[in-house]
PDB file of N, CA and C in Angstrom:
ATOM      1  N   UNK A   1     -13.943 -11.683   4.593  1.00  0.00           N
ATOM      2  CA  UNK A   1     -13.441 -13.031   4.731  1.00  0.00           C
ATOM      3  C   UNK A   1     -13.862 -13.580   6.081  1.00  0.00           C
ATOM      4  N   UNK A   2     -14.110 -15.060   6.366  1.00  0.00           N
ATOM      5  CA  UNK A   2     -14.278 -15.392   7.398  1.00  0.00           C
ATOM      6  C   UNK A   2     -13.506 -15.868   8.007  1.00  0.00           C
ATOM      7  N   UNK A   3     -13.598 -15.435   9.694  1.00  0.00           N
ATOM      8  CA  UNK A   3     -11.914 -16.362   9.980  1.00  0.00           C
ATOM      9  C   UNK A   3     -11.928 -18.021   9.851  1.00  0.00           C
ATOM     10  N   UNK A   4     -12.981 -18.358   9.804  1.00  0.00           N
ATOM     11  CA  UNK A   4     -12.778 -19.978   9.770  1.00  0.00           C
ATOM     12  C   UNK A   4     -12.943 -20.459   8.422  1.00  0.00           C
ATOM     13  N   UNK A   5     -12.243 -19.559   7.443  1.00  0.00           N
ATOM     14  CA  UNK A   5     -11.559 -20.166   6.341  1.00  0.00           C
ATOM     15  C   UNK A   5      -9.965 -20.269   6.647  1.00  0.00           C
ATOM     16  N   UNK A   6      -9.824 -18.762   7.381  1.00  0.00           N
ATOM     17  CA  UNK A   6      -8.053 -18.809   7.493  1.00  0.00           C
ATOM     18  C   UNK A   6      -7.539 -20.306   7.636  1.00  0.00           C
ATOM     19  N   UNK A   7      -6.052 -20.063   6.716  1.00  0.00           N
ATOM     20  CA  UNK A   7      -5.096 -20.783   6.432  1.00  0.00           C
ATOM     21  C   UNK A   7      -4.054 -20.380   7.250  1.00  0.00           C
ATOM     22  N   UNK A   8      -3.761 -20.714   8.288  1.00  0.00           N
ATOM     23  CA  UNK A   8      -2.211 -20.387   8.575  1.00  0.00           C
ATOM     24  C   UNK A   8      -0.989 -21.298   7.938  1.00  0.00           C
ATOM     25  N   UNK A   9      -1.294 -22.051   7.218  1.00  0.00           N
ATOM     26  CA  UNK A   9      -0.153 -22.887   6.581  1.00  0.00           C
ATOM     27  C   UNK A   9      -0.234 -22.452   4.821  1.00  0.00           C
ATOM     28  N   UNK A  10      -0.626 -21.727   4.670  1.00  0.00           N
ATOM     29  CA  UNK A  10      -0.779 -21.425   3.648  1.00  0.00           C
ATOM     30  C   UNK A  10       1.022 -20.748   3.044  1.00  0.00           C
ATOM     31  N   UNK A  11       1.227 -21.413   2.065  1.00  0.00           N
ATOM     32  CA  UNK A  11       2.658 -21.203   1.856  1.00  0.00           C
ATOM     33  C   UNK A  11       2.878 -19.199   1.134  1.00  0.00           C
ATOM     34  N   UNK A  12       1.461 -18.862   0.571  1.00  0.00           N
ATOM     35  CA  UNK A  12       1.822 -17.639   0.283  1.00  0.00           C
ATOM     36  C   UNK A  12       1.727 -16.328   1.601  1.00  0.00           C
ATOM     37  N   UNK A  13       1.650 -16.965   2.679  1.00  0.00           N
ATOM     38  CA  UNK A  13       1.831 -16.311   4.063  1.00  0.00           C
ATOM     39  C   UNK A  13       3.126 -15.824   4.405  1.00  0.00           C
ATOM     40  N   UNK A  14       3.865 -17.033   3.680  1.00  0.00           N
ATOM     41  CA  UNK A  14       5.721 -16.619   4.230  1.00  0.00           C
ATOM     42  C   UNK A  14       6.015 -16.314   2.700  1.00  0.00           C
ATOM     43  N   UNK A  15       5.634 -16.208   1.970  1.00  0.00           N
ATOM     44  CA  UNK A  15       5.796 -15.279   0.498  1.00  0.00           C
ATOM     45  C   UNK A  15       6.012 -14.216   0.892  1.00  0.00           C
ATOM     46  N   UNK A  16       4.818 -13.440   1.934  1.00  0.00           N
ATOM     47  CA  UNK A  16       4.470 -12.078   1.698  1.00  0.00           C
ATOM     48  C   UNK A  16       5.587 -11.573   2.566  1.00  0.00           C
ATOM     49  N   UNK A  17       5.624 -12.983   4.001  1.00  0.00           N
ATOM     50  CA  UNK A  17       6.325 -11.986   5.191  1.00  0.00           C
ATOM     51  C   UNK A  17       7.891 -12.038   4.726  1.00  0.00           C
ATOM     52  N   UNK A  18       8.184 -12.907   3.520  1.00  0.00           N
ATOM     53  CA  UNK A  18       9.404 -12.563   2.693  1.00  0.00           C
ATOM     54  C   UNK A  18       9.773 -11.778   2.760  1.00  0.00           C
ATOM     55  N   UNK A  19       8.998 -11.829   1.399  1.00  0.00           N
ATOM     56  CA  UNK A  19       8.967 -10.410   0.524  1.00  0.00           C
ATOM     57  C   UNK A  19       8.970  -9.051   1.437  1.00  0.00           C
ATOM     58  N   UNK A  20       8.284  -8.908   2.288  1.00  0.00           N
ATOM     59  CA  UNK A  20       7.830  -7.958   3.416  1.00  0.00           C
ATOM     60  C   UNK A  20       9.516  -7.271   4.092  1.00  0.00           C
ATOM     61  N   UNK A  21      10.405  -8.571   4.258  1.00  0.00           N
ATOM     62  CA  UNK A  21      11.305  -7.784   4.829  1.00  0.00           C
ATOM     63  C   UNK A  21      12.840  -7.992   4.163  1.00  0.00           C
ATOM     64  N   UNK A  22      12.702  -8.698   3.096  1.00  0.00           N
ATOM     65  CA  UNK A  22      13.557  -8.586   1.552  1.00  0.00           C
ATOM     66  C   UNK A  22      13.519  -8.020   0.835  1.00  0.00           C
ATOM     67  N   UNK A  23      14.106  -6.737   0.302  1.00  0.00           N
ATOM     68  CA  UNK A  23      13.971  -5.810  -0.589  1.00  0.00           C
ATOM     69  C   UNK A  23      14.206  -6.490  -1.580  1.00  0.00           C
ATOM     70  N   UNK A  24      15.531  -7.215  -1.854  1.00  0.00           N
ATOM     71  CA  UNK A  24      16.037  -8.260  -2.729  1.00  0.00           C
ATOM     72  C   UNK A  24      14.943  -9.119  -3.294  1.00  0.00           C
ATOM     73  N   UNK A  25      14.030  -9.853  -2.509  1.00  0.00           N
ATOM     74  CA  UNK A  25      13.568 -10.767  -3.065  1.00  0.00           C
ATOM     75  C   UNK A  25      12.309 -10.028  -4.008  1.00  0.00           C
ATOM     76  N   UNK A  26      11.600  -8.707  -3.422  1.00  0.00           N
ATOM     77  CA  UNK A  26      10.674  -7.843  -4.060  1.00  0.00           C
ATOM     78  C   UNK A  26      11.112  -8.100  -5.387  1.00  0.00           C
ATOM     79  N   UNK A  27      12.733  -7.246  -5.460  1.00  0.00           N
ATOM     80  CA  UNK A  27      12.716  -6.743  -6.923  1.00  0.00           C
ATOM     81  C   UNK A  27      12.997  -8.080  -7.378  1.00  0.00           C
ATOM     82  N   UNK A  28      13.380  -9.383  -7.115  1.00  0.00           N
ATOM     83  CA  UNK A  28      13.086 -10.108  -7.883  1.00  0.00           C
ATOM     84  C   UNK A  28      12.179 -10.935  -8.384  1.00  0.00           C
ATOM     85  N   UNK A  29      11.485 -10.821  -7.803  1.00  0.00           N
ATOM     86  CA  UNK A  29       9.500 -11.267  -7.676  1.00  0.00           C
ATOM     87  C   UNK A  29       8.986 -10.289  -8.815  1.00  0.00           C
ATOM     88  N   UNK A  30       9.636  -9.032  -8.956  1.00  0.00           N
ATOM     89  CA  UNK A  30       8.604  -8.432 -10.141  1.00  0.00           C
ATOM     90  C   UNK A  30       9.660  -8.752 -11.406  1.00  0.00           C
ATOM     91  N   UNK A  31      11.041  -9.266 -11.336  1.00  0.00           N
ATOM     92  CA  UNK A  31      11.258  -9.963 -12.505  1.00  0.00           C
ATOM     93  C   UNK A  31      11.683 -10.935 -13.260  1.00  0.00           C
ATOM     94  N   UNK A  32      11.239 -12.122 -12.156  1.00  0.00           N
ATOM     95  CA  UNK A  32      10.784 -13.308 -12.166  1.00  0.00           C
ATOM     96  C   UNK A  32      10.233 -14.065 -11.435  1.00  0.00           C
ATOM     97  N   UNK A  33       8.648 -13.410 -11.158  1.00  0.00           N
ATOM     98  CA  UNK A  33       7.818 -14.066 -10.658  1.00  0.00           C
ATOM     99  C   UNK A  33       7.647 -15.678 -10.629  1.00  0.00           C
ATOM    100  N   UNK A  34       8.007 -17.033 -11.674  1.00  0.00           N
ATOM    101  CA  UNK A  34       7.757 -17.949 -11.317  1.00  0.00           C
ATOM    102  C   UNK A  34       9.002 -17.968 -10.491  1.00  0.00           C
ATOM    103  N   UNK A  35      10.449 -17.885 -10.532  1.00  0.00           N
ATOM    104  CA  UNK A  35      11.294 -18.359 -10.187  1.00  0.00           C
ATOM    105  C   UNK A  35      10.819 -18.340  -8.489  1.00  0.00           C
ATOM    106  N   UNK A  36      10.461 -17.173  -8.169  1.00  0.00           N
ATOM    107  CA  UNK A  36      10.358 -16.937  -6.648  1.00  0.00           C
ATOM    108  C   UNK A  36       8.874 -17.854  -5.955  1.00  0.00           C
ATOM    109  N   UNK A  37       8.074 -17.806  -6.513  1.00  0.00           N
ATOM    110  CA  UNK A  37       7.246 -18.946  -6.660  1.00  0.00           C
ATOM    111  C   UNK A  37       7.535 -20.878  -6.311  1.00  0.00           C
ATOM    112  N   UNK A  38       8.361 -20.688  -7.082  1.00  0.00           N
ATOM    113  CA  UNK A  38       9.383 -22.071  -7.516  1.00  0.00           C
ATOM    114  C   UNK A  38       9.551 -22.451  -6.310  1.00  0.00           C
ATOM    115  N   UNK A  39       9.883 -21.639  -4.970  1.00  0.00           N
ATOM    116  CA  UNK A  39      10.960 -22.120  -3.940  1.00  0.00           C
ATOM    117  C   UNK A  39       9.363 -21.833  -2.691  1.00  0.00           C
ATOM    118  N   UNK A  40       8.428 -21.803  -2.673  1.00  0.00           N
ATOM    119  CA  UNK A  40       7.545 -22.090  -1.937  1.00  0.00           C
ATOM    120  C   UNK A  40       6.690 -23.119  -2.353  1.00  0.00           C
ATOM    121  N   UNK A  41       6.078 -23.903  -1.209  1.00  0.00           N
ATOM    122  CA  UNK A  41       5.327 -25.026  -1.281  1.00  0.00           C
ATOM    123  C   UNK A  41       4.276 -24.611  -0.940  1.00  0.00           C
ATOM    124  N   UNK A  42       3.598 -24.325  -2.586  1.00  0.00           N
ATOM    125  CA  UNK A  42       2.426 -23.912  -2.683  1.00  0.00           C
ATOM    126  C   UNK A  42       1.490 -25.069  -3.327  1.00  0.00           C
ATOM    127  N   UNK A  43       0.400 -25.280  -2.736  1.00  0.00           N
ATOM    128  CA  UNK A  43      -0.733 -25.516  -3.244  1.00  0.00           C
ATOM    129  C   UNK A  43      -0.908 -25.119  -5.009  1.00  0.00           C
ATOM    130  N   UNK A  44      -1.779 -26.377  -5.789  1.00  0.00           N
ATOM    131  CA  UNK A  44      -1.302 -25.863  -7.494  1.00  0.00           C
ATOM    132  C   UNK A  44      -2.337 -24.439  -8.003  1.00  0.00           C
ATOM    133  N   UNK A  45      -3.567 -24.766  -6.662  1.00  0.00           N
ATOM    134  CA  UNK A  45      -4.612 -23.558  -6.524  1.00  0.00           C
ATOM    135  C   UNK A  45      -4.721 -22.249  -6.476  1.00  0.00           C
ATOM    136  N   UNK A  46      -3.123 -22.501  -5.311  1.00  0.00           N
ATOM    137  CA  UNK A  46      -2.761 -21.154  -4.548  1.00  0.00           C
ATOM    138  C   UNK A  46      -1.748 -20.430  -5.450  1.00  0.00           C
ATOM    139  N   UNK A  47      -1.113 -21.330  -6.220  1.00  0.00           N
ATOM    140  CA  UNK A  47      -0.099 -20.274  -6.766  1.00  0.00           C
ATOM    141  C   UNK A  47      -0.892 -20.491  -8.544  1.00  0.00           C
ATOM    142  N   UNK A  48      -1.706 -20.277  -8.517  1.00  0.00           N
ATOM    143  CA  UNK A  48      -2.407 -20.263  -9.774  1.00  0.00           C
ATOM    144  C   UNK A  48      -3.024 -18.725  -9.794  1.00  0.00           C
ATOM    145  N   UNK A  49      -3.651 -18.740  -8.184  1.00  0.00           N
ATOM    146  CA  UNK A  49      -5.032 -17.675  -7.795  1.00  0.00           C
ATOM    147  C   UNK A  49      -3.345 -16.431  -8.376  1.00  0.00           C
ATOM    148  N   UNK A  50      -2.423 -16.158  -7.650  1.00  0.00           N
ATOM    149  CA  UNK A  50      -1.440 -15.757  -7.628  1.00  0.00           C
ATOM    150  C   UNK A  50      -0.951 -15.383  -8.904  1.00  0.00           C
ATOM    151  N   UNK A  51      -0.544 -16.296  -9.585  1.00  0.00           N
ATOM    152  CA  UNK A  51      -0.137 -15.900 -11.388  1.00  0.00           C
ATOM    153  C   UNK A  51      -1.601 -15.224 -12.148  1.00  0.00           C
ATOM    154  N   UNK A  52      -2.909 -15.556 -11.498  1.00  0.00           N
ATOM    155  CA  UNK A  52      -3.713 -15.132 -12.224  1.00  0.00           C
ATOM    156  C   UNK A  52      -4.519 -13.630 -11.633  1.00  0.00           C
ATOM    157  N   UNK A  53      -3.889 -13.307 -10.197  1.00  0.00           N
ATOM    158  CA  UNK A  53      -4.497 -12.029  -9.445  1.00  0.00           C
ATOM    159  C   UNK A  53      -5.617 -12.164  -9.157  1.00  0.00           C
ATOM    160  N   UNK A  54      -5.677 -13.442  -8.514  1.00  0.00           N
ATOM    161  CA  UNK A  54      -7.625 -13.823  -8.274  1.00  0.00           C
ATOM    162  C   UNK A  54      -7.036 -13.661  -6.601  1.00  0.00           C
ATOM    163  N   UNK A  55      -7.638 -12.787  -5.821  1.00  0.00           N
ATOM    164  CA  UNK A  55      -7.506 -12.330  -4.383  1.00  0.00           C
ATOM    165  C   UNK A  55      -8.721 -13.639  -3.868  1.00  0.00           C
ATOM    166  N   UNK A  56      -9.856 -13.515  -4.393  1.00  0.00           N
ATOM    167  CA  UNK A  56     -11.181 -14.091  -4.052  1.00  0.00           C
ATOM    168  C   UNK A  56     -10.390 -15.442  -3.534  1.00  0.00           C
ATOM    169  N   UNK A  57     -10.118 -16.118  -4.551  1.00  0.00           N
ATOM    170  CA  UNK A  57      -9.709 -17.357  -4.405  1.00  0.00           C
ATOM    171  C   UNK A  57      -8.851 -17.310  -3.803  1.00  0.00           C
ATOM    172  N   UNK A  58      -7.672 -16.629  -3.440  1.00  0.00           N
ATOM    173  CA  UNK A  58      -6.434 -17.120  -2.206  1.00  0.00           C
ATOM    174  C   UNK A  58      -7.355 -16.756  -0.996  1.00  0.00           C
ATOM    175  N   UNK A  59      -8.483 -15.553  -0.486  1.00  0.00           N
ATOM    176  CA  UNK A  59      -9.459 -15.725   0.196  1.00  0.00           C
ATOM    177  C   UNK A  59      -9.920 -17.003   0.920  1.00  0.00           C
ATOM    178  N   UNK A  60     -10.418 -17.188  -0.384  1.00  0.00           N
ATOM    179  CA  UNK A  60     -11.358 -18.530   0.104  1.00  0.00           C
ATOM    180  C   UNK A  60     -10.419 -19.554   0.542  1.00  0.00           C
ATOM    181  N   UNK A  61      -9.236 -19.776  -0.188  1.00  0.00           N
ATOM    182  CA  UNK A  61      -8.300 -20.577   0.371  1.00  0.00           C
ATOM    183  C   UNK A  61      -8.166 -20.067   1.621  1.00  0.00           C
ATOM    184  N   UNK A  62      -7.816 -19.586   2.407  1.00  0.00           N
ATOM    185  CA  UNK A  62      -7.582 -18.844   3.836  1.00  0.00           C
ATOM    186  C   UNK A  62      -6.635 -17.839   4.048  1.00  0.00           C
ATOM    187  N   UNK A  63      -6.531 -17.141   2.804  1.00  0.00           N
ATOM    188  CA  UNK A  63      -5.199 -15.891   3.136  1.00  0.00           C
ATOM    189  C   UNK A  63      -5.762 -14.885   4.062  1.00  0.00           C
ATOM    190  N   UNK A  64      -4.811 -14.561   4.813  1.00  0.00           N
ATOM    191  CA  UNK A  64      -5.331 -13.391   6.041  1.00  0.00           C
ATOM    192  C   UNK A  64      -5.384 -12.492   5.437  1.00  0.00           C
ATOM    193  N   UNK A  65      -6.025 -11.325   5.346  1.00  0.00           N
ATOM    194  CA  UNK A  65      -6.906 -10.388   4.783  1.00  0.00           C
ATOM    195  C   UNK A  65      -5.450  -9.286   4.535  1.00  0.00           C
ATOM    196  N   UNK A  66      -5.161  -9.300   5.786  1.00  0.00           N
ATOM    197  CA  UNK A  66      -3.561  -8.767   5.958  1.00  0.00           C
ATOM    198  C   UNK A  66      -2.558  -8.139   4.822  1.00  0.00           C
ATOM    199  N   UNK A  67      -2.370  -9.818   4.674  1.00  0.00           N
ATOM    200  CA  UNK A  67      -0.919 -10.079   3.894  1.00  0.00           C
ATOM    201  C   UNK A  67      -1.547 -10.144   2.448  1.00  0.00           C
ATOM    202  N   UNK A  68      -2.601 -10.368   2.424  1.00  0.00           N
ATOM    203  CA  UNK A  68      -3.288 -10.394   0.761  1.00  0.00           C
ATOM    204  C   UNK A  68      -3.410  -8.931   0.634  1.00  0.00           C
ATOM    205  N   UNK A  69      -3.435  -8.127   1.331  1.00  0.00           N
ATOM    206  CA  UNK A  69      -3.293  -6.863   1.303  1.00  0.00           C
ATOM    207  C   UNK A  69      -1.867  -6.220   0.864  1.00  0.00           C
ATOM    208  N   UNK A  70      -0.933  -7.120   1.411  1.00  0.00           N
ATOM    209  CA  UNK A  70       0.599  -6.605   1.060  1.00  0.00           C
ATOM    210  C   UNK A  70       0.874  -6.938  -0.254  1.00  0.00           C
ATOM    211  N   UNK A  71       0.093  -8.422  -0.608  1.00  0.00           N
ATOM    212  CA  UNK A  71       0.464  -9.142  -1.905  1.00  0.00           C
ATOM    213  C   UNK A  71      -0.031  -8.060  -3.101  1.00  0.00           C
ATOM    214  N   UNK A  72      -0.738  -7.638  -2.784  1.00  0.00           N
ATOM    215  CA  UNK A  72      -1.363  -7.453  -3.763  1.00  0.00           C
ATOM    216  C   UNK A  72      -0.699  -5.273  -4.317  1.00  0.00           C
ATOM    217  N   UNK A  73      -0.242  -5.017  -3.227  1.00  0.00           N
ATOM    218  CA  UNK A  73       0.903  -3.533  -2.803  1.00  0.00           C
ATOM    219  C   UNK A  73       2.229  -4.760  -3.435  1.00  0.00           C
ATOM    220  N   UNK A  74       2.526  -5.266  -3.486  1.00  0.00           N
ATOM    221  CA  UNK A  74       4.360  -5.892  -4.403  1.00  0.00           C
ATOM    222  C   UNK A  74       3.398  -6.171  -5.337  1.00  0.00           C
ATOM    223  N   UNK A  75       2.511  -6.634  -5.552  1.00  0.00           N
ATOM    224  CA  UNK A  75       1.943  -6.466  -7.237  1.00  0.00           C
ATOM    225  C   UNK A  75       2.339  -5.952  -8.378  1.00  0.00           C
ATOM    226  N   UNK A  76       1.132  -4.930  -7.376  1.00  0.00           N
ATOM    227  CA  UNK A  76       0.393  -3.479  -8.335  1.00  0.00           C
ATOM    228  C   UNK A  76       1.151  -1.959  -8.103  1.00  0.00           C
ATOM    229  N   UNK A  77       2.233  -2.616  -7.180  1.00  0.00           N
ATOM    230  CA  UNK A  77       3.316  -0.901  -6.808  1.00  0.00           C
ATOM    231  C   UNK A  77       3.218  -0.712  -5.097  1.00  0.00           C
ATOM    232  N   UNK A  78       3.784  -0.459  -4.523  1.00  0.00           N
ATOM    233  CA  UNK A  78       4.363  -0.380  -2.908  1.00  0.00           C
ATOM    234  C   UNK A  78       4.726   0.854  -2.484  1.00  0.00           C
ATOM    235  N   UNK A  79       4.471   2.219  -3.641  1.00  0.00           N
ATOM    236  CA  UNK A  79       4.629   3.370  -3.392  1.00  0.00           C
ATOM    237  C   UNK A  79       3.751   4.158  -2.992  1.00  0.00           C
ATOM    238  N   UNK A  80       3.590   4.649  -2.053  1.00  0.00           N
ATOM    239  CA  UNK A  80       2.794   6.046  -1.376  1.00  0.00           C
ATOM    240  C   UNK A  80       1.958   6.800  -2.771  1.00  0.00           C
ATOM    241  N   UNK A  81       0.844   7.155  -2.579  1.00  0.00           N
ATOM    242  CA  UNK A  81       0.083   7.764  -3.652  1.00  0.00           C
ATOM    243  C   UNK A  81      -0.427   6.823  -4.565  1.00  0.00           C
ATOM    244  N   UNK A  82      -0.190   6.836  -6.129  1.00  0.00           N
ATOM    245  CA  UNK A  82      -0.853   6.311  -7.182  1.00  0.00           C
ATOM    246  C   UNK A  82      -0.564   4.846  -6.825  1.00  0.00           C
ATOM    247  N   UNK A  83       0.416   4.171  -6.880  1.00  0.00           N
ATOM    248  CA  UNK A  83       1.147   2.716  -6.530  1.00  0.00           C
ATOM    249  C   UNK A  83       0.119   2.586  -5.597  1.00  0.00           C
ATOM    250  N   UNK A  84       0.202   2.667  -4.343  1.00  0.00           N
ATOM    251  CA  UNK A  84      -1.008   2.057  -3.295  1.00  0.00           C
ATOM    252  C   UNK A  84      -2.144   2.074  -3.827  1.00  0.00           C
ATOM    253  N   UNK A  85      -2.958   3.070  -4.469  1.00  0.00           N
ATOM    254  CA  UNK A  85      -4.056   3.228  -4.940  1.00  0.00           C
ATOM    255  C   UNK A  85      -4.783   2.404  -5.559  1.00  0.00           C
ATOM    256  N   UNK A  86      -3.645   2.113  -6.809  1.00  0.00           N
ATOM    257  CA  UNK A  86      -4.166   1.422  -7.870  1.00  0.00           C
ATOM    258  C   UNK A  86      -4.019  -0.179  -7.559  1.00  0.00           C
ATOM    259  N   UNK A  87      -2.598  -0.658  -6.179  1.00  0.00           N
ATOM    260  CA  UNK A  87      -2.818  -2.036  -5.689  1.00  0.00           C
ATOM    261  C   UNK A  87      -4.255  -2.261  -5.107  1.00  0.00           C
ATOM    262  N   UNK A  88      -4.596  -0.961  -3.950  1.00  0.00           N
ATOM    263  CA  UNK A  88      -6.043  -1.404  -3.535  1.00  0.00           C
ATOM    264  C   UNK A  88      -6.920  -1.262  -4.287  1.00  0.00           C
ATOM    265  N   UNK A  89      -7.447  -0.434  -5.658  1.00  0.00           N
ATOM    266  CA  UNK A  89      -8.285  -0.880  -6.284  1.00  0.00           C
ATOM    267  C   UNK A  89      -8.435  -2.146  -7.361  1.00  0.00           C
ATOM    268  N   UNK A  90      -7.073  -2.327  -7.497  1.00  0.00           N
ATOM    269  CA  UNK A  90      -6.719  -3.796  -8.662  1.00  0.00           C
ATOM    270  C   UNK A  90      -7.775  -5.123  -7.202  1.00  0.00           C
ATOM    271  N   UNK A  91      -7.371  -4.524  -6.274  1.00  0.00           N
ATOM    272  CA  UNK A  91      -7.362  -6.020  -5.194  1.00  0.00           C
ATOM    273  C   UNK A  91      -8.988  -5.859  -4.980  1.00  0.00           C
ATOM    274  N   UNK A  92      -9.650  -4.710  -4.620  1.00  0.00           N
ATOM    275  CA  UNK A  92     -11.034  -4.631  -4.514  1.00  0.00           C
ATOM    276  C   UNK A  92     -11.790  -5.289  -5.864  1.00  0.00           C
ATOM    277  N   UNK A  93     -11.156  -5.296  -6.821  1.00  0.00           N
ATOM    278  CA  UNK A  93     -11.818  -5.546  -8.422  1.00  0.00           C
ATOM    279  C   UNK A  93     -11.691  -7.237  -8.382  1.00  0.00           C
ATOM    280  N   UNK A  94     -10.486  -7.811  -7.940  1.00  0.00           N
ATOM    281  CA  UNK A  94     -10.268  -9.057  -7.971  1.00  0.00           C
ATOM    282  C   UNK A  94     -11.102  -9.633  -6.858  1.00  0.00           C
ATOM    283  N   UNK A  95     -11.436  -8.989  -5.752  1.00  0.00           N
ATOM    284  CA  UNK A  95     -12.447  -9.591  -4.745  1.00  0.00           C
ATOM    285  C   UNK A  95     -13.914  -9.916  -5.398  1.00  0.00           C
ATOM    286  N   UNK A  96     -14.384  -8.444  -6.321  1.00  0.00           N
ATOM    287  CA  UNK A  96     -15.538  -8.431  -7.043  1.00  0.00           C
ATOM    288  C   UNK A  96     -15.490  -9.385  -7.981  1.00  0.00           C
ATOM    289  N   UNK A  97     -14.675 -10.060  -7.913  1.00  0.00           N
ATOM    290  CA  UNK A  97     -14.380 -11.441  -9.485  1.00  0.00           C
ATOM    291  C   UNK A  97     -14.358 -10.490 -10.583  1.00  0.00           C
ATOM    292  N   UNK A  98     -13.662  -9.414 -10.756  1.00  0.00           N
ATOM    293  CA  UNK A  98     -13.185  -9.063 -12.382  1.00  0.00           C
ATOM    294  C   UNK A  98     -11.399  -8.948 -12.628  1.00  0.00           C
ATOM    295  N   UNK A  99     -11.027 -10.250 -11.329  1.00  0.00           N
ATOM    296  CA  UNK A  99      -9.807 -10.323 -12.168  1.00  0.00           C
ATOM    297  C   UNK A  99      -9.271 -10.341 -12.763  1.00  0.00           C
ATOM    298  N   UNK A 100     -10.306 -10.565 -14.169  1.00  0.00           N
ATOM    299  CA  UNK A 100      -9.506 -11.010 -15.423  1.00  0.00           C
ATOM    300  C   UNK A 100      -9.536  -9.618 -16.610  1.00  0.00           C
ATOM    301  N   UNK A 101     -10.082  -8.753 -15.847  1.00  0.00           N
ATOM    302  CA  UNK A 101     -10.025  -7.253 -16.492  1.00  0.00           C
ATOM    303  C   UNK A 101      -8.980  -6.335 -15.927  1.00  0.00           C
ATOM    304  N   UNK A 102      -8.272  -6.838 -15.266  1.00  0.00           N
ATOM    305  CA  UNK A 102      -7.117  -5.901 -14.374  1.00  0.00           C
ATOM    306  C   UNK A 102      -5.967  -5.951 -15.550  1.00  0.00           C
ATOM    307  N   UNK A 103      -5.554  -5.432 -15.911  1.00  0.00           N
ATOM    308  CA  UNK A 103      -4.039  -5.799 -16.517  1.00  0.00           C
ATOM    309  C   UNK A 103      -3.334  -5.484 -15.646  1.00  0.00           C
ATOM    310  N   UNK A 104      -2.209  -6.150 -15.673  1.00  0.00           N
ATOM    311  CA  UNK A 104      -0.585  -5.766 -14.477  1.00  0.00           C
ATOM    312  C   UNK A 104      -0.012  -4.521 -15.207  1.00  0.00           C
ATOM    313  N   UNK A 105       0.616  -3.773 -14.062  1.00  0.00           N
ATOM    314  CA  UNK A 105       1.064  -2.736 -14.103  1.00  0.00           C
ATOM    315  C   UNK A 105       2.990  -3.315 -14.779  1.00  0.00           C
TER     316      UNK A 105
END
């Protein structure tokens, strides 16, 4: 990513750093993802790339490499071993544009 795409206003920035220190809001993000959605002012782009696991595109929008890193660990699983694994390879696949071959865990 380049830094002079970064977004620092990017509303899925304070999603992550949420989520990041809300256990609460995690487990409710994996079971009802729009609702938690709902209450950030997101871009119709940004929370599209998001419902659809396109990393590339919140990228290019300006997500810090970072937190698209965390997004994508509350995904695909946040656990040590297989869970991490399979978030960083779901997120490497969605960089390669085969988002649309990932199924959610």
């Amino acid at each position: 990513m380049a830094w002079e795409k970064f977004n620092p206003n990017l509303a899925a920035h304070d999603l992550v750093q949420d989520m990041k220190w809300d256990p609460k809001l995690r487990e409710e993000f994996k079971r009802d993802e729009a609702a938690v959605l709902d209450r950030y002012a997101m871009m119709p782009e940004e929370r599209r790339a998001i419902e659809a696991r396109d990393f590339r595109t919140l990228y290019d929008l300006g997500m810090h490499p970072y937190l698209g890193g965390q997004l994508s660990r509350f995904i695909w699983g946040n656990d040590a071993g297989k869970g991490a694994i399979e978030a960083s390879n779901k997120l490497v696949a969605s960089l390669q544009g085969h988002s649309r071959d990932i199924p959610d865990s």
